[in-house]
Protein backbone atom coordinates (compact mmCIF):
# COMPACT_ATOMS: atom_id res chain seq x y z
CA UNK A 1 0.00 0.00 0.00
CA UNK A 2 2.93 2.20 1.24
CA UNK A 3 4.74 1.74 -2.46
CA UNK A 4 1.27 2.56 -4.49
CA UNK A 5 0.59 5.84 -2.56
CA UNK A 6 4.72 6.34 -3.17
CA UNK A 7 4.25 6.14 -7.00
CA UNK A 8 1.09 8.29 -7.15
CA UNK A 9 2.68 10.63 -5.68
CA UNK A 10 5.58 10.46 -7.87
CA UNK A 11 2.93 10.80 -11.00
CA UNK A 12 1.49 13.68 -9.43
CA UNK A 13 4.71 15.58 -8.72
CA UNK A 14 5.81 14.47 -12.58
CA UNK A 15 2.94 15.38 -13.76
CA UNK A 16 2.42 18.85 -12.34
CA UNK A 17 6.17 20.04 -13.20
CA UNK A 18 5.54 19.49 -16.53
CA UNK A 19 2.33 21.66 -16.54
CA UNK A 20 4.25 24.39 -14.83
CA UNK A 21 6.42 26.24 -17.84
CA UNK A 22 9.73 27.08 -16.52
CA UNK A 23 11.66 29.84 -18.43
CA UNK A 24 15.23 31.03 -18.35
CA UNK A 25 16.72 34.61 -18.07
CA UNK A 26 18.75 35.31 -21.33
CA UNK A 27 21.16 36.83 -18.66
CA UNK A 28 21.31 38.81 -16.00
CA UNK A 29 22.61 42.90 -16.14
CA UNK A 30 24.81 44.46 -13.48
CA UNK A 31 23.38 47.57 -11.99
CA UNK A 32 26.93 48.94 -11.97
CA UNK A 33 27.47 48.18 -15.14
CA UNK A 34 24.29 47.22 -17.41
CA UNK A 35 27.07 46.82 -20.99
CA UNK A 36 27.89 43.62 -18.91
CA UNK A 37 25.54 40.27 -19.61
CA UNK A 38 26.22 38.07 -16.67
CA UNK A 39 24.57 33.86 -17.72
CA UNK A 40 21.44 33.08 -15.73
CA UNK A 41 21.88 30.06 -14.08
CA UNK A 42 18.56 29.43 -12.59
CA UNK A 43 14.89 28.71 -14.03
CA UNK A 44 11.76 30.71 -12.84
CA UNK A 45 7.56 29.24 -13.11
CA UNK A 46 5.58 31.36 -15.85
CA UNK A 47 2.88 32.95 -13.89
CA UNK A 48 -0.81 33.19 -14.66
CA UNK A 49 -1.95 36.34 -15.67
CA UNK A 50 -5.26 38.18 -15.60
CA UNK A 51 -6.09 41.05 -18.46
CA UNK A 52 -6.07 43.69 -17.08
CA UNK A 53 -8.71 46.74 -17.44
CA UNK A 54 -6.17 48.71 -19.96
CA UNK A 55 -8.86 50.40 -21.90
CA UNK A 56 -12.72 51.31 -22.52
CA UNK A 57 -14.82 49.92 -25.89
CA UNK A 58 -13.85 52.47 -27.48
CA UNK A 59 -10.32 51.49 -27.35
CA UNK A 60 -9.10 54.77 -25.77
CA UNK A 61 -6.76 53.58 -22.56
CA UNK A 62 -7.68 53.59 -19.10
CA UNK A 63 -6.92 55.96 -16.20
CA UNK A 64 -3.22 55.69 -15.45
CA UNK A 65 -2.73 54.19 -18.67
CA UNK A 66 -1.09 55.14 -22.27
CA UNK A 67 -1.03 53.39 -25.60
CA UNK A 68 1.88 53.39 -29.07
CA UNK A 69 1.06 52.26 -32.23
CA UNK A 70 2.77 49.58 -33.57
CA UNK A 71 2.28 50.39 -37.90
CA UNK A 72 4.23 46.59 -38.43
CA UNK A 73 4.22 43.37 -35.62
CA UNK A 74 7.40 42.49 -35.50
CA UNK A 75 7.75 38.95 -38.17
CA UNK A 76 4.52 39.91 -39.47
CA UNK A 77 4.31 42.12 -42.00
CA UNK A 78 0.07 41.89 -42.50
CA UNK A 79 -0.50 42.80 -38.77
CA UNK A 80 -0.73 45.80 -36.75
CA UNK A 81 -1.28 46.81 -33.06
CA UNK A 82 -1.37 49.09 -30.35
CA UNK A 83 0.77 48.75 -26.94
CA UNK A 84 -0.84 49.76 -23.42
CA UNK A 85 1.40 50.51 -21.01
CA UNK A 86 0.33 51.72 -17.43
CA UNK A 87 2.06 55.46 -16.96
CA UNK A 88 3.62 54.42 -13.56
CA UNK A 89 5.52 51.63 -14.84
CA UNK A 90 7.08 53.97 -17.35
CA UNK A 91 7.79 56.88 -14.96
CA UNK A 92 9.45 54.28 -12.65
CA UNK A 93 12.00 52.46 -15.64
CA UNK A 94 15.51 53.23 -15.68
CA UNK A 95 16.64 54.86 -19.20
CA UNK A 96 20.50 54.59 -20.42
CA UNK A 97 21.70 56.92 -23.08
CA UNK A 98 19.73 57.96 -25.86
CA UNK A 99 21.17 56.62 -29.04
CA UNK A 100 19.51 53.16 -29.82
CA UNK A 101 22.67 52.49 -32.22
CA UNK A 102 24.80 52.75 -29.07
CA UNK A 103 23.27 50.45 -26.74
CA UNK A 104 20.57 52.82 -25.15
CA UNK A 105 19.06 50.87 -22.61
CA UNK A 106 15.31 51.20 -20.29
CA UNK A 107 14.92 49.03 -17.71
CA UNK A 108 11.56 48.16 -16.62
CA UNK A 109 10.64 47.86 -12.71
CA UNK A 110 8.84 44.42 -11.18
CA UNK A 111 5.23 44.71 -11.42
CA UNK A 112 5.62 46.20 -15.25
CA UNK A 113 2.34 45.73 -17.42
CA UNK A 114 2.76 45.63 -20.78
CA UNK A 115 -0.44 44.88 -23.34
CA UNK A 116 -0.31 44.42 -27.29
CA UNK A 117 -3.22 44.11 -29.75
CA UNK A 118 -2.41 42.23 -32.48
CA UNK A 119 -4.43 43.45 -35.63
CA UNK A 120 -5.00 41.86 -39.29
CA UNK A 121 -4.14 44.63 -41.41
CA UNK A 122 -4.37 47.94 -39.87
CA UNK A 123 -4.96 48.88 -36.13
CA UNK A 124 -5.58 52.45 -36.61
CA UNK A 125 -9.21 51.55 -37.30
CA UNK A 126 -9.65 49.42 -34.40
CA UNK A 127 -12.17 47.49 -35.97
CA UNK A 128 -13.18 44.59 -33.65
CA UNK A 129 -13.11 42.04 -36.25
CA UNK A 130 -9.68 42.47 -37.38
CA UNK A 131 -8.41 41.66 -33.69
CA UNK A 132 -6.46 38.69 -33.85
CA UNK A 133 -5.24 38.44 -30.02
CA UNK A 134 -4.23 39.92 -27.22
CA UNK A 135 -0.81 39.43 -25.45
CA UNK A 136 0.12 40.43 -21.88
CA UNK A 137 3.63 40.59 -20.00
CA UNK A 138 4.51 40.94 -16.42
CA UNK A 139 7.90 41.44 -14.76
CA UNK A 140 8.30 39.44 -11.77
CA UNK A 141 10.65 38.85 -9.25
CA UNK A 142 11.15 35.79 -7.99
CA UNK A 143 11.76 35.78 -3.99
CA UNK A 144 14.60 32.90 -3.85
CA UNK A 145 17.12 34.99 -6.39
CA UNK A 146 19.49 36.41 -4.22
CA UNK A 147 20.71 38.51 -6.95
CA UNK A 148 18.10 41.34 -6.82
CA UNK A 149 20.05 44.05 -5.81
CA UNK A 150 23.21 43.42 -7.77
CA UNK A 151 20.93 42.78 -11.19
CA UNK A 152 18.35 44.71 -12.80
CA UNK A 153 15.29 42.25 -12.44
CA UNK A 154 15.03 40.10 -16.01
CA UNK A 155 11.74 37.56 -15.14
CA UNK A 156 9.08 38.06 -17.66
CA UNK A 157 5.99 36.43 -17.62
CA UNK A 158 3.61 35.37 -20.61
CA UNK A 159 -0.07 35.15 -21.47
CA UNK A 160 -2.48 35.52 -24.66
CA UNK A 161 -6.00 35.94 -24.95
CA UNK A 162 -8.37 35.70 -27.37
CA UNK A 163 -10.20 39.27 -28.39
CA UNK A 164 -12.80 38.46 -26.05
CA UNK A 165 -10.70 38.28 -23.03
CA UNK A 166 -10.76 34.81 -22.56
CA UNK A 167 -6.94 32.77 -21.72
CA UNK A 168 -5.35 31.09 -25.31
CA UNK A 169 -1.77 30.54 -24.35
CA UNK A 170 -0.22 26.95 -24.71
CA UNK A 171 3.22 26.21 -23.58
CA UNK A 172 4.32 26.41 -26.75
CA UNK A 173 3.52 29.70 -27.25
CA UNK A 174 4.67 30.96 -23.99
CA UNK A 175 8.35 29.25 -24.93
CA UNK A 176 8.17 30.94 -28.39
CA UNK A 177 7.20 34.15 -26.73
CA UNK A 178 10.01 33.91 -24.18
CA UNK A 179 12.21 32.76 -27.20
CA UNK A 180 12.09 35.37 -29.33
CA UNK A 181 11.75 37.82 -26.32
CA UNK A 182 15.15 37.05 -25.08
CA UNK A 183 16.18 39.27 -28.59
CA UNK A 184 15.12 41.99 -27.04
CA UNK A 185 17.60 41.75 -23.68
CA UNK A 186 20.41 42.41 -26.31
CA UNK A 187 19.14 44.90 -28.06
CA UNK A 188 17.36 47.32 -25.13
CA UNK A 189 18.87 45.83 -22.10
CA UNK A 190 15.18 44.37 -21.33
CA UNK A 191 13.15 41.48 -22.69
CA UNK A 192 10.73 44.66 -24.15
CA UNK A 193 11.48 45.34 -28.21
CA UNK A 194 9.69 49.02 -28.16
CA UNK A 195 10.94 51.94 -27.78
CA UNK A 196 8.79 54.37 -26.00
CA UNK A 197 10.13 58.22 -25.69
């Protein structure tokens, strides 16, 4: 009886890691010096992630909130969208330099929000049914990394959603999401492509 419970339990545990998605860092940035890329050498859980209230029907943002448009999705050239990005998040980020050529970098603070409609064709119309999905990150910090004061913070978390708010991420996704994401950490310092003003 003792062994049977033993290997149930051993199914469960098996079972429920691989349903958690585990991603790694691309690397980790000194705060003293952010040119640096230090290898990550731990893995952290995707979270689950609610969509937020980011804007009205009318597609104008929400309190606190401000939006970019986005004329080409980045390896799609027949979609367009528009970013929402809460205010506070951006006041808070750390900006280095100004020339994008010469590694300008923003860092983003734990807690950032970041939302991106994905549009067939053109998204300055905001026409409902040309919205393809809706993608959400969210920096986290994970409590057990001892580095958080040496680093800049580098978790990012994943989700998608259909256009009427309901969850449509698969593992997959949220692997290619972190995947091509991890561009981004060379090229802005963060795992965020955009460049906001």
């Amino acid at each position: 009886m003792g062994a049977l419970f033993f290997l149930a339990l051993l199914a469960f545990s098996a079972n429920s890691e691989e349903a958690q998605i585990l991603l790694t860092p691309p690397g980790l940035r000194p705060v003293k010096d952010p040119s640096l890329v230090i290898p990550a050498d731990y893995r952290y859980p995707n979270k689950l992630i609610k969509l937020a209230v980011y804007r009205d029907a009318s597609g104008n943002p929400a309190s606190g909130w401000s939006r970019k448009y986005v004329g080409t999705r980045r390896f799609v050239s027949n979609q367009s969208g528009w970013i929402y990005i809460r205010n506070s998040d951006f006041q808070q980020s750390i900006q280095m330099g100004t020339d994008v050529d010469k590694g300008a970098f923003r860092f983003w603070p734990v807690g950032t929000t970041l939302v991106i409609e994905s549009y067939k064709g053109n998204a300055l119309q905001r026409r409902k049914d040309k919205l393809i999905e809706i993608d959400v990150m969210v920096k986290i910090r994970e409590e057990k990394n001892s580095s958080v004061r040496v680093f800049y913070p580098v978790n990012w978390t994943y989700a998608r959603f259909k256009p009427d708010g309901t969850p449509a991420v698969t593992s997959a996704k949220v692997r290619e999401c972190h995947q091509c994401h991890r561009i981004a950490f060379h090229l802005t310092g963060d795992l965020i492509f955009t460049q906001f003003p």
